[in-house]
C-alpha atoms as a PDB file:
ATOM      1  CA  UNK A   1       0.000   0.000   0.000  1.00  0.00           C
ATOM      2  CA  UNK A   2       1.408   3.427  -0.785  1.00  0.00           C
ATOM      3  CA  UNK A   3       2.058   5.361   2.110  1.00  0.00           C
ATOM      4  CA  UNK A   4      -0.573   9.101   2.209  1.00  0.00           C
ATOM      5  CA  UNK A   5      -0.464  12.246   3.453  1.00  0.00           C
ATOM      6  CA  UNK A   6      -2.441  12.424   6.347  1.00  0.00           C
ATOM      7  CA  UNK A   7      -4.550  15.900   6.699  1.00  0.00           C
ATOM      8  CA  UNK A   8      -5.176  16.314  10.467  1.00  0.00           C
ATOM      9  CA  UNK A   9      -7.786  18.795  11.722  1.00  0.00           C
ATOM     10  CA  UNK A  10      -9.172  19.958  14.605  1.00  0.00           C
ATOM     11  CA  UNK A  11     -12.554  21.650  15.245  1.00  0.00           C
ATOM     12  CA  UNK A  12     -13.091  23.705  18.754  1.00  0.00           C
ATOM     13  CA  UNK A  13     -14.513  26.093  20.963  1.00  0.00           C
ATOM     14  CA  UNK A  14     -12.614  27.796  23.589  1.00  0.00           C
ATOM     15  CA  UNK A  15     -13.387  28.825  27.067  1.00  0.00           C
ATOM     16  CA  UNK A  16     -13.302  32.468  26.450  1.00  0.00           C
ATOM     17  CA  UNK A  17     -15.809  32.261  23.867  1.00  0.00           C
ATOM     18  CA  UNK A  18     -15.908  33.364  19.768  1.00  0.00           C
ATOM     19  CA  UNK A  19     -14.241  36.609  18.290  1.00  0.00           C
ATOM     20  CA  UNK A  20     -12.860  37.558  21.770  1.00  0.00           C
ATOM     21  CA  UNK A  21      -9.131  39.128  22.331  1.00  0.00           C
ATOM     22  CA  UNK A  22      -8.478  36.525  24.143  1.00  0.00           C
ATOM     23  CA  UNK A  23      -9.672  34.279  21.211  1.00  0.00           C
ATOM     24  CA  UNK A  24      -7.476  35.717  18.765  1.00  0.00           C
ATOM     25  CA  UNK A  25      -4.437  35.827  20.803  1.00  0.00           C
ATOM     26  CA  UNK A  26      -5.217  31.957  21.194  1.00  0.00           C
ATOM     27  CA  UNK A  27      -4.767  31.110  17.516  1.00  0.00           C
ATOM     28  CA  UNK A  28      -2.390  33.449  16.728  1.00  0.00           C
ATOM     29  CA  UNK A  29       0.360  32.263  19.572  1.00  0.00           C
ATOM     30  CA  UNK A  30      -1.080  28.664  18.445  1.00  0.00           C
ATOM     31  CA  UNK A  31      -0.461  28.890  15.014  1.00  0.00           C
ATOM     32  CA  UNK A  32       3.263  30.463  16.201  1.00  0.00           C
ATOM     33  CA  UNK A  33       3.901  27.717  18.312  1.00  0.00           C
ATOM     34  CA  UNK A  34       2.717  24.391  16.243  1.00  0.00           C
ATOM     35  CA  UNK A  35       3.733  25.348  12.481  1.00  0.00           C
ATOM     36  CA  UNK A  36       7.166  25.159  13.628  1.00  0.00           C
ATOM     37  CA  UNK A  37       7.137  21.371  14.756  1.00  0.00           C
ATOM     38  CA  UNK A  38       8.917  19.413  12.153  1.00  0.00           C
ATOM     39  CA  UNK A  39       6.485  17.885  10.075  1.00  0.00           C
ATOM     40  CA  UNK A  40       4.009  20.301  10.193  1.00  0.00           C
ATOM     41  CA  UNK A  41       3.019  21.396   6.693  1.00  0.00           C
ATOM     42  CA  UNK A  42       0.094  23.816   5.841  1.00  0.00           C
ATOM     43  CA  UNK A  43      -0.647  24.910   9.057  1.00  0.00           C
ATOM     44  CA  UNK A  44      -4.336  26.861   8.686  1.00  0.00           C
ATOM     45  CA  UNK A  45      -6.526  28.299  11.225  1.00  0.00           C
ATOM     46  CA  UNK A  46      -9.989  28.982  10.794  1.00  0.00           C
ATOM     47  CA  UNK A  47     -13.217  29.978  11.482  1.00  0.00           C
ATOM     48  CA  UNK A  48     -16.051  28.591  11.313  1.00  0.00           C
ATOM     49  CA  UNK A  49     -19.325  29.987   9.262  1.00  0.00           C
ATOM     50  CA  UNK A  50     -22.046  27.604   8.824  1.00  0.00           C
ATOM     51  CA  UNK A  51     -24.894  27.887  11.719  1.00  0.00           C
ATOM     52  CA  UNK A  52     -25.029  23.764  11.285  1.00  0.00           C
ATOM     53  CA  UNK A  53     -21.662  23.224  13.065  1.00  0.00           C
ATOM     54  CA  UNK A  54     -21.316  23.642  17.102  1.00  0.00           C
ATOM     55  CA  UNK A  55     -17.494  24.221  16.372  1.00  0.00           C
ATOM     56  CA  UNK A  56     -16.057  28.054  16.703  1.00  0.00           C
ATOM     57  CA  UNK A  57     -12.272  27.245  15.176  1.00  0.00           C
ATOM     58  CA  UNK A  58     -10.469  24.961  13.254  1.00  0.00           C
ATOM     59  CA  UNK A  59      -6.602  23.588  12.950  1.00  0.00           C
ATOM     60  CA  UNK A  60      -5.767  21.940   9.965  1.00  0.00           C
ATOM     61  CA  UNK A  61      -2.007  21.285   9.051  1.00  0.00           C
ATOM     62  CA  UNK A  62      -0.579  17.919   6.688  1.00  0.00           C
ATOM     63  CA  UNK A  63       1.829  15.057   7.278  1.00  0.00           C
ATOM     64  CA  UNK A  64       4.077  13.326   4.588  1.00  0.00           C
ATOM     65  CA  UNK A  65       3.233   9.785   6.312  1.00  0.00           C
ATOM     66  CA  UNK A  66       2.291   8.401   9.488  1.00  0.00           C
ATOM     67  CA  UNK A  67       6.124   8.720  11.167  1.00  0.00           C
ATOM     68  CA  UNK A  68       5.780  12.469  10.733  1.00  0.00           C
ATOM     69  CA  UNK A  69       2.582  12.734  12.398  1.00  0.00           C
ATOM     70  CA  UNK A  70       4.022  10.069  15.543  1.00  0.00           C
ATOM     71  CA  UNK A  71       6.912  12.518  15.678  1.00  0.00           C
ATOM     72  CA  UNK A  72       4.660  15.531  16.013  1.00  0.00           C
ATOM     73  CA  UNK A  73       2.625  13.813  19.017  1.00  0.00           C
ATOM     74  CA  UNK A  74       5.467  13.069  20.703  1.00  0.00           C
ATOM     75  CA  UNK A  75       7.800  16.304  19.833  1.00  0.00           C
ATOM     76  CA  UNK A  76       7.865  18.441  23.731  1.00  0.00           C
ATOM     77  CA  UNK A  77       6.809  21.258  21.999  1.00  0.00           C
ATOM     78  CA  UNK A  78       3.446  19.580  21.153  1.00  0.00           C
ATOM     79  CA  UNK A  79       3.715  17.918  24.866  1.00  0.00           C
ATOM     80  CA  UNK A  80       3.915  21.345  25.904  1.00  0.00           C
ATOM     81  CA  UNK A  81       1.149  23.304  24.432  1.00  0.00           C
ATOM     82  CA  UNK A  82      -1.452  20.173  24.824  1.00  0.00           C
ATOM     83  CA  UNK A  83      -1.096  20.255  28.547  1.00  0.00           C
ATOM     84  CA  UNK A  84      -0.484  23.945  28.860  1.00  0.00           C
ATOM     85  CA  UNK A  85      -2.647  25.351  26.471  1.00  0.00           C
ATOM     86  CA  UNK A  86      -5.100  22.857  24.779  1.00  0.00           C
ATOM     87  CA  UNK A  87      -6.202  21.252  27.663  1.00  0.00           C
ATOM     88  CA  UNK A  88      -7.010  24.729  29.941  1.00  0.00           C
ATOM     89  CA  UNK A  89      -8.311  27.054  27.347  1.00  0.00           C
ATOM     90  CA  UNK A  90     -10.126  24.540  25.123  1.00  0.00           C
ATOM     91  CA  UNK A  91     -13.821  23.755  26.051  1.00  0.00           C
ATOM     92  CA  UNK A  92     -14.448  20.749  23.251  1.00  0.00           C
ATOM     93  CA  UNK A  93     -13.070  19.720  20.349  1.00  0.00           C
ATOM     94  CA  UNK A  94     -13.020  17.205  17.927  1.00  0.00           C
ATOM     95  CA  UNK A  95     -10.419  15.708  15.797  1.00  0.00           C
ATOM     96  CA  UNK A  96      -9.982  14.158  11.885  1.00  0.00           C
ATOM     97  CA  UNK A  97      -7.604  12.653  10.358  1.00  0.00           C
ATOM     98  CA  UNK A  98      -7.899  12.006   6.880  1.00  0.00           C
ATOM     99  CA  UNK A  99      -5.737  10.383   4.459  1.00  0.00           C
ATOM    100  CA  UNK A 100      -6.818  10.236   0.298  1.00  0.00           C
ATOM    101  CA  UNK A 101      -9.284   7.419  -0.388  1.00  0.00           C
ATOM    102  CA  UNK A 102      -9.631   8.025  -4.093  1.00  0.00           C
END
């Protein structure tokens, strides 16, 4: 089997609510902080639009294989920000990961 990017994405709401200061200053220091792992490729924030999804942001960034995306788990830096930041300023979330079917 050939090996596939892998897209991971995130969606999630924070504790300090939609279009706050606080907010912003979340995904910008985020988007500082994990684009920088090695492996990371297209790092993209967003937000979200459509009144049929419960989800305020979204992280989506690409991995060459599944090695890259182990390595980014387990880099400190990631370590780091999941128990510093993710888990204390993130009020739910959901995760994808998607690799190309067809």
């Amino acid at each position: 089997m050939m090996s596939s990017n892998i897209k991971h994405m995130v969606t999630f709401n924070l504790h300090v609510g939609k279009d706050t200061p606080e907010a912003e200053a979340f995904l910008t220091e985020s988007a500082t902080e994990l684009s920088v792992i090695p492996g990371v490729q297209q790092f993209k924030v967003f937000r979200q639009v459509s009144a049929k999804n419960e989800y305020d942001y979204g992280f989506s960034m690409v991995f060459a294989n599944q090695a890259a995306y182990d390595a980014y788990n387990d880099h400190p830096v990631h370590q780091n920000y999941v128990a510093t930041r993710w888990l204390t300023e993130v009020s739910h979330f959901q995760e994808i990961d998607f690799i190309l079917h067809i």
